[in-house]
C-alpha atoms as a PDB file:
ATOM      1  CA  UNK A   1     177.735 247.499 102.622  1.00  0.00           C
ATOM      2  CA  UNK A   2     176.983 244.061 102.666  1.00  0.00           C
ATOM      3  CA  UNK A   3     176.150 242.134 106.115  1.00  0.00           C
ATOM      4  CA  UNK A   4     179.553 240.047 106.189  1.00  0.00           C
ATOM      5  CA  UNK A   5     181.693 243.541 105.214  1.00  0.00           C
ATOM      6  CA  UNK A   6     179.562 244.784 108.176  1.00  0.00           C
ATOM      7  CA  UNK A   7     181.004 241.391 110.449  1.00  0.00           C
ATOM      8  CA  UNK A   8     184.517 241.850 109.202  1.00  0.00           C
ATOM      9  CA  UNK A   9     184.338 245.329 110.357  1.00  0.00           C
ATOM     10  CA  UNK A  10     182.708 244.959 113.787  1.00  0.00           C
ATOM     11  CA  UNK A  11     185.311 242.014 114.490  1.00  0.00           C
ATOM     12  CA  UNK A  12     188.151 243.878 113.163  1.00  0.00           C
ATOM     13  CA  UNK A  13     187.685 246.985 115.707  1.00  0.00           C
ATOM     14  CA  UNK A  14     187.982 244.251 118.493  1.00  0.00           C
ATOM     15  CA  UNK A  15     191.514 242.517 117.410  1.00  0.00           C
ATOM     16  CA  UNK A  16     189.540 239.859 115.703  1.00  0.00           C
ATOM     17  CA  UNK A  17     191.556 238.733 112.728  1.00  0.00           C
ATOM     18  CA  UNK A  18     190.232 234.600 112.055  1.00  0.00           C
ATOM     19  CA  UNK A  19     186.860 234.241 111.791  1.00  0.00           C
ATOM     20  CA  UNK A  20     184.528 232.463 109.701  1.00  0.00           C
ATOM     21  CA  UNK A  21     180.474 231.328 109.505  1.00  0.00           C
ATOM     22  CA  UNK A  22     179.057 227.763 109.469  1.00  0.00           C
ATOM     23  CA  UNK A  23     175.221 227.117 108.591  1.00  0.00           C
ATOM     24  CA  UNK A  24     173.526 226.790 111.542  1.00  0.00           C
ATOM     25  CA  UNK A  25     171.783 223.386 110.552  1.00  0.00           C
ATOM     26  CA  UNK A  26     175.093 222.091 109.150  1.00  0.00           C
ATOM     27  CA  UNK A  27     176.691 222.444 112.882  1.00  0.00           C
ATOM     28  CA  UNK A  28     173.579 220.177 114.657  1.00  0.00           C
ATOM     29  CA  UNK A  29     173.098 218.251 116.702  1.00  0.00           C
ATOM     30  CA  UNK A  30     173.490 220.502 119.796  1.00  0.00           C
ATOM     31  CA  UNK A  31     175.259 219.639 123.007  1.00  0.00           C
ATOM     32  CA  UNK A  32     173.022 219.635 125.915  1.00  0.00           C
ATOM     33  CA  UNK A  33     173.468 222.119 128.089  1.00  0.00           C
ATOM     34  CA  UNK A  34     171.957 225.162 130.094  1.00  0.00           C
ATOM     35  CA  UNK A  35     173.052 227.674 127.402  1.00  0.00           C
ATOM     36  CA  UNK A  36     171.224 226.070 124.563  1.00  0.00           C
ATOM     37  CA  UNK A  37     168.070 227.999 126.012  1.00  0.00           C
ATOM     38  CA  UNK A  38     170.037 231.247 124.426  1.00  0.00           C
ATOM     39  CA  UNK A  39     170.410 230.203 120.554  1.00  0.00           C
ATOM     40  CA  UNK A  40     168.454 232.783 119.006  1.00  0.00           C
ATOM     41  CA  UNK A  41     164.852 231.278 117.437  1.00  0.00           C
ATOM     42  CA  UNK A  42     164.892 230.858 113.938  1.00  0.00           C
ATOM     43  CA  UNK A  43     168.650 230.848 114.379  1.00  0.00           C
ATOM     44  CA  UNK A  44     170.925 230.626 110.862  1.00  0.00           C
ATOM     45  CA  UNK A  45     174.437 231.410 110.997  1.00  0.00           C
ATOM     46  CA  UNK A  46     177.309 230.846 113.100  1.00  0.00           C
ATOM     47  CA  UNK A  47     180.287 233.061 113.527  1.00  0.00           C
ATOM     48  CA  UNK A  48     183.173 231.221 114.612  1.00  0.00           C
ATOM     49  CA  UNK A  49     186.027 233.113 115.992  1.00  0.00           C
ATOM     50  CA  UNK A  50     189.578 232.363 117.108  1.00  0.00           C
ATOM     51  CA  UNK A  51     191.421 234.075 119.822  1.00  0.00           C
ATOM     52  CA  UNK A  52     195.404 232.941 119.395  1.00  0.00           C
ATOM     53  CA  UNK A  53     196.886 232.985 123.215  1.00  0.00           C
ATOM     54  CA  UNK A  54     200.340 231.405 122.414  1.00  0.00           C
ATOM     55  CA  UNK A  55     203.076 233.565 124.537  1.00  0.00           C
ATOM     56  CA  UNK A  56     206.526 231.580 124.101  1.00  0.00           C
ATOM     57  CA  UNK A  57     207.703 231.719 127.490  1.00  0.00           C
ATOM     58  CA  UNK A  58     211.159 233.755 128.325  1.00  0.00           C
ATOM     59  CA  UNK A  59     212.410 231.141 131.717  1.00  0.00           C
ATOM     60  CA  UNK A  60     210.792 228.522 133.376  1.00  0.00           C
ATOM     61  CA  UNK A  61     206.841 226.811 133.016  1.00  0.00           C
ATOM     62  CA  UNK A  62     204.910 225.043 135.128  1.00  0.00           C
ATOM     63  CA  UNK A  63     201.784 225.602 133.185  1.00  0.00           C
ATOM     64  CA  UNK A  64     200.234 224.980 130.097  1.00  0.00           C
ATOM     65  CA  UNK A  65     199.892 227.841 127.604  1.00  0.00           C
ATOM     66  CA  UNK A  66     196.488 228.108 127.857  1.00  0.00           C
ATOM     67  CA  UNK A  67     196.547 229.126 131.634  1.00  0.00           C
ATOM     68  CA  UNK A  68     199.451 231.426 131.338  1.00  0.00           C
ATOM     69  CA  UNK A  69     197.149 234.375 130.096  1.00  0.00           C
ATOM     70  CA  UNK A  70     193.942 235.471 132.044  1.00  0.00           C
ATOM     71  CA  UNK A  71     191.116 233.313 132.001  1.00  0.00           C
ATOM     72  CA  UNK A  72     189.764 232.875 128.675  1.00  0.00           C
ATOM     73  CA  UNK A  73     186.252 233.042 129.695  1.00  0.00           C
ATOM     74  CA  UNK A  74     186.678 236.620 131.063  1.00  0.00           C
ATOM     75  CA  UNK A  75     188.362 237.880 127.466  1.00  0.00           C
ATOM     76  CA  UNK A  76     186.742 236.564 125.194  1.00  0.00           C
ATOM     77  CA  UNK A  77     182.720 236.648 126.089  1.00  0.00           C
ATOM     78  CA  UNK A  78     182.835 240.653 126.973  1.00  0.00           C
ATOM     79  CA  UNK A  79     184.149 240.881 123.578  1.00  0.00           C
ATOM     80  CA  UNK A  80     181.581 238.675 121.695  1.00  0.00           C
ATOM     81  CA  UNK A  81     179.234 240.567 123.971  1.00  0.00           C
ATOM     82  CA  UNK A  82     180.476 244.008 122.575  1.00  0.00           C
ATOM     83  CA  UNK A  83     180.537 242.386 119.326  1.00  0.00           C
ATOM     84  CA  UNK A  84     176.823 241.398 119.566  1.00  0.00           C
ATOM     85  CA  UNK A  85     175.618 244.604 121.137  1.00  0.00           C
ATOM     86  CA  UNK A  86     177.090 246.459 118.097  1.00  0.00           C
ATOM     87  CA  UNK A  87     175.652 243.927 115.565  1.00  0.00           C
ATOM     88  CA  UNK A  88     172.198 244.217 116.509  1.00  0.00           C
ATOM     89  CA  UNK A  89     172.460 247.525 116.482  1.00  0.00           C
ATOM     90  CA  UNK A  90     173.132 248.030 113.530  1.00  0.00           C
ATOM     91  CA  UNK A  91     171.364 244.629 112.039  1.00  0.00           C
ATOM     92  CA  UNK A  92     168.625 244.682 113.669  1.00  0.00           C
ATOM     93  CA  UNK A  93     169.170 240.879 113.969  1.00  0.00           C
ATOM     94  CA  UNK A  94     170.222 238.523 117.213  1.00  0.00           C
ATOM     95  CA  UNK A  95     173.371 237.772 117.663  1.00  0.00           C
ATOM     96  CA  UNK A  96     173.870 235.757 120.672  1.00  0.00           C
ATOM     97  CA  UNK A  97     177.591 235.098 122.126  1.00  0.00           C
ATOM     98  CA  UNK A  98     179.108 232.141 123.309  1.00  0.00           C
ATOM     99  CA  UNK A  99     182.438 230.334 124.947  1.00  0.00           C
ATOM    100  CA  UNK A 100     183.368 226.960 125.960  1.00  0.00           C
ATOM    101  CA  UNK A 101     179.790 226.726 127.992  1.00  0.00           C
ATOM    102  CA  UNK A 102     178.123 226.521 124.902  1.00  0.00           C
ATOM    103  CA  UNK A 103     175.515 223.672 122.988  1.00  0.00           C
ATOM    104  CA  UNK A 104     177.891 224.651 119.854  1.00  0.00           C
ATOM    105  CA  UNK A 105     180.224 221.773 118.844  1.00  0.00           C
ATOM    106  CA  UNK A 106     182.812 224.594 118.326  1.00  0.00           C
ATOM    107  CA  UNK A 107     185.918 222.238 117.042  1.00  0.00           C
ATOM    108  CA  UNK A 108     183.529 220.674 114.802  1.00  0.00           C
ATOM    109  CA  UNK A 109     181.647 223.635 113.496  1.00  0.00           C
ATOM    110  CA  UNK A 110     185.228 225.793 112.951  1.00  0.00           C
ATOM    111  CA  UNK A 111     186.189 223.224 111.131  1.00  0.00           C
ATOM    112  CA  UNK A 112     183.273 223.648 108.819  1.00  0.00           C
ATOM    113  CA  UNK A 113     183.497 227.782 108.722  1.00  0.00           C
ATOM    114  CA  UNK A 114     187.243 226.800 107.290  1.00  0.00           C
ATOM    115  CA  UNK A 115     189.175 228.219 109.970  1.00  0.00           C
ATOM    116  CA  UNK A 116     191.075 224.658 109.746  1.00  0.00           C
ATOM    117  CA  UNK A 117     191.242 220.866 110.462  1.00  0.00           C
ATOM    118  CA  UNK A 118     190.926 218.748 113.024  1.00  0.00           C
ATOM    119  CA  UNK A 119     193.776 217.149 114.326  1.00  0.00           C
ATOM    120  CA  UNK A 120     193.734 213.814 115.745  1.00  0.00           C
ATOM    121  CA  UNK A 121     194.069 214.952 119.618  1.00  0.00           C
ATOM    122  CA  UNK A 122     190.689 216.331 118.969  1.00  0.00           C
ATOM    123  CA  UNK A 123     192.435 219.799 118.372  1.00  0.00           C
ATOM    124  CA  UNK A 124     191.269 222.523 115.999  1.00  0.00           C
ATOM    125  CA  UNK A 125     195.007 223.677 113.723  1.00  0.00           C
ATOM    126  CA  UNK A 126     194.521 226.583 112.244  1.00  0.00           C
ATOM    127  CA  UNK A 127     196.525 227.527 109.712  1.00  0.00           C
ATOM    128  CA  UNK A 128     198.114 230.704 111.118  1.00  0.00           C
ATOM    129  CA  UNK A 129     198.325 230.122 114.598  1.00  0.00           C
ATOM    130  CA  UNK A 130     197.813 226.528 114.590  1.00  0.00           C
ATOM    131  CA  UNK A 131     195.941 224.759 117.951  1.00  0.00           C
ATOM    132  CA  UNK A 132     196.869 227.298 120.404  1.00  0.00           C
ATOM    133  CA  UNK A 133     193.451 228.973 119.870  1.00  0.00           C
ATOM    134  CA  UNK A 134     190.523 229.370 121.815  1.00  0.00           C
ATOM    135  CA  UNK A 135     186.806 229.393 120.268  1.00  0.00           C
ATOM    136  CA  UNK A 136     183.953 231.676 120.654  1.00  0.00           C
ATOM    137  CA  UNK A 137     181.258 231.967 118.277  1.00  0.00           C
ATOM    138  CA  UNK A 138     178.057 234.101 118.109  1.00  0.00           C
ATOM    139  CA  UNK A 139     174.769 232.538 116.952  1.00  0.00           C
ATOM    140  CA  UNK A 140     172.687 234.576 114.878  1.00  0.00           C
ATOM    141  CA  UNK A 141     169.281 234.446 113.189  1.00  0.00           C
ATOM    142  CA  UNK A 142     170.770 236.302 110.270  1.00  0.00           C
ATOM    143  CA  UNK A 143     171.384 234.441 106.889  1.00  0.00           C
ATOM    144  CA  UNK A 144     175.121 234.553 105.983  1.00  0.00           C
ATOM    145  CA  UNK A 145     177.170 233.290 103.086  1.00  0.00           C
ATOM    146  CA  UNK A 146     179.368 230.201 104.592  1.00  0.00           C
ATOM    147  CA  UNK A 147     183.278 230.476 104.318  1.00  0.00           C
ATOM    148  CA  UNK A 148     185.585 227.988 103.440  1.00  0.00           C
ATOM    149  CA  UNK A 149     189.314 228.015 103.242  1.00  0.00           C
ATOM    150  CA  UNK A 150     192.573 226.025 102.085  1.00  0.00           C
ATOM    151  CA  UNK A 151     193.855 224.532 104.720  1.00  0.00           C
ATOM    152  CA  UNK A 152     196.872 221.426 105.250  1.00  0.00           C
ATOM    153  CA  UNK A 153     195.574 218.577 106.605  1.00  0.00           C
ATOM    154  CA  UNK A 154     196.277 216.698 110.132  1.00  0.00           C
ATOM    155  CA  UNK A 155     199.971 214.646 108.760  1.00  0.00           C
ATOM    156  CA  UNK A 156     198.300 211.686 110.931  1.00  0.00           C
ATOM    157  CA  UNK A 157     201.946 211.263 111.809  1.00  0.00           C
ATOM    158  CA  UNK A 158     200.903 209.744 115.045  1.00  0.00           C
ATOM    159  CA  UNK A 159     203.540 211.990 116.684  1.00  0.00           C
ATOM    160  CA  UNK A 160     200.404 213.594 119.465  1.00  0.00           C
ATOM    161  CA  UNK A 161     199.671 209.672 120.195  1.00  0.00           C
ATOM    162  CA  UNK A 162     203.411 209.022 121.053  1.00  0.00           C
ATOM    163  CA  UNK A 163     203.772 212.283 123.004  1.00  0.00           C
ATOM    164  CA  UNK A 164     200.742 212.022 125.406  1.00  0.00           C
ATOM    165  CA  UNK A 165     202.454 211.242 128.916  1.00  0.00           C
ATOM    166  CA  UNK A 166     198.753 208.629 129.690  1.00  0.00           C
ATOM    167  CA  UNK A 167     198.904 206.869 126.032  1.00  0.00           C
ATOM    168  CA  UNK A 168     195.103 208.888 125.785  1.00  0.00           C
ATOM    169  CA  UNK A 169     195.585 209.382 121.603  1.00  0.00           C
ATOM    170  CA  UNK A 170     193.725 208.416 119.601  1.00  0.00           C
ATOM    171  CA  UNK A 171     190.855 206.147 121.424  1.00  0.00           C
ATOM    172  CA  UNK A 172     190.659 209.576 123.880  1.00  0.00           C
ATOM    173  CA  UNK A 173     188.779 209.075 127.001  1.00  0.00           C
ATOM    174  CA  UNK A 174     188.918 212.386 129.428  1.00  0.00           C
ATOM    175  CA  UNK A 175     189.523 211.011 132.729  1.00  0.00           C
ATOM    176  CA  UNK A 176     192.730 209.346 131.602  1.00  0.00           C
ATOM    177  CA  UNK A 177     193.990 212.924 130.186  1.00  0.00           C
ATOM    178  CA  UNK A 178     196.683 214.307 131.994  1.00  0.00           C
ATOM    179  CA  UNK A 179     194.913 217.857 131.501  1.00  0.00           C
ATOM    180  CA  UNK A 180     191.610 216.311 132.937  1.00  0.00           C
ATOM    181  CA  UNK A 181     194.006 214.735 136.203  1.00  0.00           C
ATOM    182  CA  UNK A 182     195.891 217.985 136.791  1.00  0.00           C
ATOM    183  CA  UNK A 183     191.717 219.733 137.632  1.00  0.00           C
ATOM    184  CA  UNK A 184     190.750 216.753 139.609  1.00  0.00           C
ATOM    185  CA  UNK A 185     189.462 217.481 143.092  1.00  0.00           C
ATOM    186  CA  UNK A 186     190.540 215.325 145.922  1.00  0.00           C
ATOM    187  CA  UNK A 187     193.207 212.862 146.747  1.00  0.00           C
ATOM    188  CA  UNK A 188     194.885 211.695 143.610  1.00  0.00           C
ATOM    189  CA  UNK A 189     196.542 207.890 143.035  1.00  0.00           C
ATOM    190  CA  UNK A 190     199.852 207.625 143.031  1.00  0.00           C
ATOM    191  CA  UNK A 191     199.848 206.685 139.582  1.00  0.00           C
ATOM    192  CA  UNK A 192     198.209 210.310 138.567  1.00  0.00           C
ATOM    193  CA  UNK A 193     200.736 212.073 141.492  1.00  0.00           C
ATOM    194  CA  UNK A 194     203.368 210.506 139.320  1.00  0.00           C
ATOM    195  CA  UNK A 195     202.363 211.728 136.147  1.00  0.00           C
ATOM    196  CA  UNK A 196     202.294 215.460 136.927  1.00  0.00           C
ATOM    197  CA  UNK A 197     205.614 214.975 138.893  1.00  0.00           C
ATOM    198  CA  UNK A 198     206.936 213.793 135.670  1.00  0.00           C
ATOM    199  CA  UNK A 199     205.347 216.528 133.416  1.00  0.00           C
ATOM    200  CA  UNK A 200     206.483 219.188 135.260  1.00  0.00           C
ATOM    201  CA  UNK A 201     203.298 220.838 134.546  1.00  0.00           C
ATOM    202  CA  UNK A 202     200.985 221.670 137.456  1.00  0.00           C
ATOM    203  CA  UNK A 203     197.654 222.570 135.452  1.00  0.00           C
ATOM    204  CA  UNK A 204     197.205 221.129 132.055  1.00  0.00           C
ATOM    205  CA  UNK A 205     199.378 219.472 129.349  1.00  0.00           C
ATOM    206  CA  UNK A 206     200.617 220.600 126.033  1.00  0.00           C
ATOM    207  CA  UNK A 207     202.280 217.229 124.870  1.00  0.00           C
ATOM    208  CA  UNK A 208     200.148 216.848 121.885  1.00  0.00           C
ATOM    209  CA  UNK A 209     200.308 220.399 120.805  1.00  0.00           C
ATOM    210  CA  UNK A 210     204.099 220.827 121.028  1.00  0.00           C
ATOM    211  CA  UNK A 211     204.806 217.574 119.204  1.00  0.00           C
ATOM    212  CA  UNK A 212     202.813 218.502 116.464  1.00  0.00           C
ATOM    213  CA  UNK A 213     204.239 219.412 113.071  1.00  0.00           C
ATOM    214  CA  UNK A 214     201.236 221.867 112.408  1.00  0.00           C
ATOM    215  CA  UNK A 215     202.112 223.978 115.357  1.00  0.00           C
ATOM    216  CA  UNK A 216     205.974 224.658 114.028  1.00  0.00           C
ATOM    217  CA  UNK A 217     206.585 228.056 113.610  1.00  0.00           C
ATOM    218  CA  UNK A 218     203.300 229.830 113.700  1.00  0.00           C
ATOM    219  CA  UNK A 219     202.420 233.031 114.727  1.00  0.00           C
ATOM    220  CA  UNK A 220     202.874 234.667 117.710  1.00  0.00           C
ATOM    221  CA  UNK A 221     200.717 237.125 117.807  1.00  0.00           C
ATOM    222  CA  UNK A 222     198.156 236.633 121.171  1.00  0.00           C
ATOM    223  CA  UNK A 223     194.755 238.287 120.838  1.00  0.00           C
ATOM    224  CA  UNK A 224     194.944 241.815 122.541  1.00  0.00           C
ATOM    225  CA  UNK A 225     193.065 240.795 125.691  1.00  0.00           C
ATOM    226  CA  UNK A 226     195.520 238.001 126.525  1.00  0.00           C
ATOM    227  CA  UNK A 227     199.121 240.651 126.230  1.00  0.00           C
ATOM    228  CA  UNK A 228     200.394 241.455 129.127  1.00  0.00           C
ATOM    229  CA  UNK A 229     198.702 239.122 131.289  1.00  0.00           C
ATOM    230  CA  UNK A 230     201.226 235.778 131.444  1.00  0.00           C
ATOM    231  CA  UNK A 231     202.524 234.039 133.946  1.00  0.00           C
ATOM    232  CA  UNK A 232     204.290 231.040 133.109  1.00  0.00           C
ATOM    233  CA  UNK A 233     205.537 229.801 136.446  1.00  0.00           C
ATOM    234  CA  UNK A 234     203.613 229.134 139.558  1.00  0.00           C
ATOM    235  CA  UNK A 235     204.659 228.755 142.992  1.00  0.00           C
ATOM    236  CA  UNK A 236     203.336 228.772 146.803  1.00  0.00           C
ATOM    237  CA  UNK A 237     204.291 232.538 146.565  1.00  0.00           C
ATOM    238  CA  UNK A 238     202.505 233.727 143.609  1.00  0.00           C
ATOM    239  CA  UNK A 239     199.387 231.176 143.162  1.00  0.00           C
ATOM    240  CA  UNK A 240     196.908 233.271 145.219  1.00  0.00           C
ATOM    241  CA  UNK A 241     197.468 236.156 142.970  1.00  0.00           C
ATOM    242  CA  UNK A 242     196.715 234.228 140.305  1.00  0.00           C
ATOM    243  CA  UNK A 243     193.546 232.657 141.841  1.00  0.00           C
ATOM    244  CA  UNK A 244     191.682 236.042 140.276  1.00  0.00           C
ATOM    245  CA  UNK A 245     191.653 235.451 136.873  1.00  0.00           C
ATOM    246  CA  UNK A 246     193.517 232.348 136.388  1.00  0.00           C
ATOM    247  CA  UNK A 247     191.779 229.944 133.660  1.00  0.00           C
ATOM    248  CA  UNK A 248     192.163 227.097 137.105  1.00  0.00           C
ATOM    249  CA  UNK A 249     190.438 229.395 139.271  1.00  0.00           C
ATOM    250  CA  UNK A 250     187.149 227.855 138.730  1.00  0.00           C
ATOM    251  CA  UNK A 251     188.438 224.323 140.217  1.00  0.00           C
ATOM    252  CA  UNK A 252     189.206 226.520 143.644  1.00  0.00           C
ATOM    253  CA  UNK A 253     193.175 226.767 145.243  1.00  0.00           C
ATOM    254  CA  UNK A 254     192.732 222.888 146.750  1.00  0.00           C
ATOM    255  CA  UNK A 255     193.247 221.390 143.031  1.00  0.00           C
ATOM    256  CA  UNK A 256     196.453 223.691 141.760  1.00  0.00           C
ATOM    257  CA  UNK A 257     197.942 223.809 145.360  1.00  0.00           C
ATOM    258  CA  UNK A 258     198.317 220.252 145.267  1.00  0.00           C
ATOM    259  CA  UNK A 259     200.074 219.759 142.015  1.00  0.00           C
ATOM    260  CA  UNK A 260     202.385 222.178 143.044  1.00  0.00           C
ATOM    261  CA  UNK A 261     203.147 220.191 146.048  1.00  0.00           C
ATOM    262  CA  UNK A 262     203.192 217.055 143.755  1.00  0.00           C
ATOM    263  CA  UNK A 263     205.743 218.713 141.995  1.00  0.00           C
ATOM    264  CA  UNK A 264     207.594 219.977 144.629  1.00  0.00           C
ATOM    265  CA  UNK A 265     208.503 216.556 145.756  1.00  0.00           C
ATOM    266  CA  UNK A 266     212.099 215.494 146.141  1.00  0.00           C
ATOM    267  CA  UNK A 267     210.797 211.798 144.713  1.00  0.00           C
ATOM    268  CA  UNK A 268     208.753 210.193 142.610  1.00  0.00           C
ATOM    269  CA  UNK A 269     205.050 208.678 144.350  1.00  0.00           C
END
C-alpha cells in the first residue's frame, strides 16, 4: 500500500472526505507565530483538510454559520491529533497537526493542494461544499505526491464587494470587517453598534459567502463532529450555555452579550 492509499485511509475512518497535499516549500513563507516551533524538521508535505460545517438553519439566526456548530478548534485538532497518532504509527514519520493557530498560510496552501480557489473575500470555495469550510492541515516530514484538481474559478462578479454591510471587499482591512467588530472588546461607536443592529447578526457575518454564486446549492453534508451541535439563535436565555463550546467563547460573555443587547434595541444608535 502506498503512503497516500495509507492517508486516504486514515482520513477516511475519521469522516474526512476533501483533502489534499501541498509541497512544503511551495506553501513558504511561514506566518509568525508560537506554533511554528512544532513544524516537524526536515518537514515536506502538507495535508490540507476541509471540515464542511454548513447546517441550513430551520427558524430564526442571529449567528453566522460558522458559530452555530461547536467550536471548531475543539473538533477538528483531536481529530488531526488522532489522525497523526495513527500515521506515525504506522509511518514511522511526523505528522504534526494544526488549526487556525497555525504558521501555515492555510487558504493559500489549499489552494495549491487543489481543494479549490480563492475567492476574492479572501475565502477558500471548494468545489463541493464551497466556502463554508474550515482548514486543518498536518505537517509532515514525509515526501508525498502533490494533488491538484479541476476546479471553477472565483466569477469576480463583484457580488461579495456589493454585499459586505462595511464596503471591506476587495482592498480588505480587518478592523473594518463586520466579523472582526462583532469580537471587539469594549465600548463600540455608534457607527459599529449600528452595523450589527442592521445585520441582525450578533457574532460574525456571512454577507460575502451567501451572495456568492459559488456557494449555490452545495452540499450539505457537515463533518461528523459538527451534527448535532447547532444553535442558530442566541438570546439572554441560552448564551451561557453556549459559552462552553461556542466558537465566541474565547472573546469571554462581555463581547457576545453586548451585540445581543445591540440588537435588542428598539432603535437604531
Amino acid at each position: 500500500m502506498s503512503n497516500t492509499e495509507i492517508i486516504a485511509n486514515e482520513l477516511k475512518k475519521l469522516g474526512i472526505e476533501e483533502w489534499g497535499v501541498c509541497g512544503y516549500e511551495n506553501a513558504l513563507p511561514l506566518l509568525e507565530c508560537r506554533a511554528k516551533e512544532r513544524i516537524p524538521k526536515n518537514a515536506k508535505s502538507i495535508i490540507l483538510c476541509l471540515f464542511p460545517y454548513y447546517i441550513k438553519e430551520s427558524g430564526e439566526r442571529n449567528l453566522s454559520y460558522y458559530a452555530c456548530v461547536k467550536d471548531y478548534h475543539k473538533v477538528i485538532l483531536p481529530c488531526l491529533s488522532d489522525a497523526a497518532d495513527s500515521l506515525e504509527s504506522i509511518t514511522g514519520m511526523r505528522f504534526e497537526p494544526f488549526c487556525d493557530n497555525s504558521p501555515v498560510r492555510e487558504v493559500y496552501a489549499a489552494a495549491l493542494a487543489g481543494l479549490g480557489v480563492i475567492g476574492d473575500n479572501g475565502l477558500l470555495i471548494n468545489q463541493k461544499y464551497g466556502s463554508f469550510v474550515f482548514i486543518g492541515e498536518l505537517v509532515t516530514d514525509m515526501e508525498l505526491t502533490h494533488t491538484t484538481a479541476s476546479v471553477e474559478g472565483c466569477f469576480h462578479c463583484s457580488k461579495c464587494a456589493q454585499a459586505c454591510p462595511s464596503n471591506n471587499l476587495p482592498n480588505f482591512q480587518k478592523e473594518n470587517c463586520l466579523s472582526y467588530i462583532t469580537q471587539k472588546k469594549g465600548e463600540l461607536s455608534p457607527e459599529e453598534k449600528n452595523m450589527i443592529y442592521k445585520s441582525k447578526i450578533a457574532w460574525g457575518c456571512d454577507e460575502c459567502q451567501l451572495c456568492c454564486p459559488l456557494n449555490s446549492n452545495k452540499a450539505e453534508k457537515p463533518f461528523c463532529g459538527f451534527c448535532n451541535t447547532e444553535v442558530h439563535f442566541l438570546n439572554p436565555e441560552n448564551v451561557n450555555m453556549r459559552m462552553n463550546d461556542g466558537a465566541f467563547a474565547f472573546r469571554g460573555d462581555k463581547p457576545i452579550k453586548r451585540n445581543l443587547g445591540i440588537l435588542n434595541s428598539k432603535q437604531p444608535f
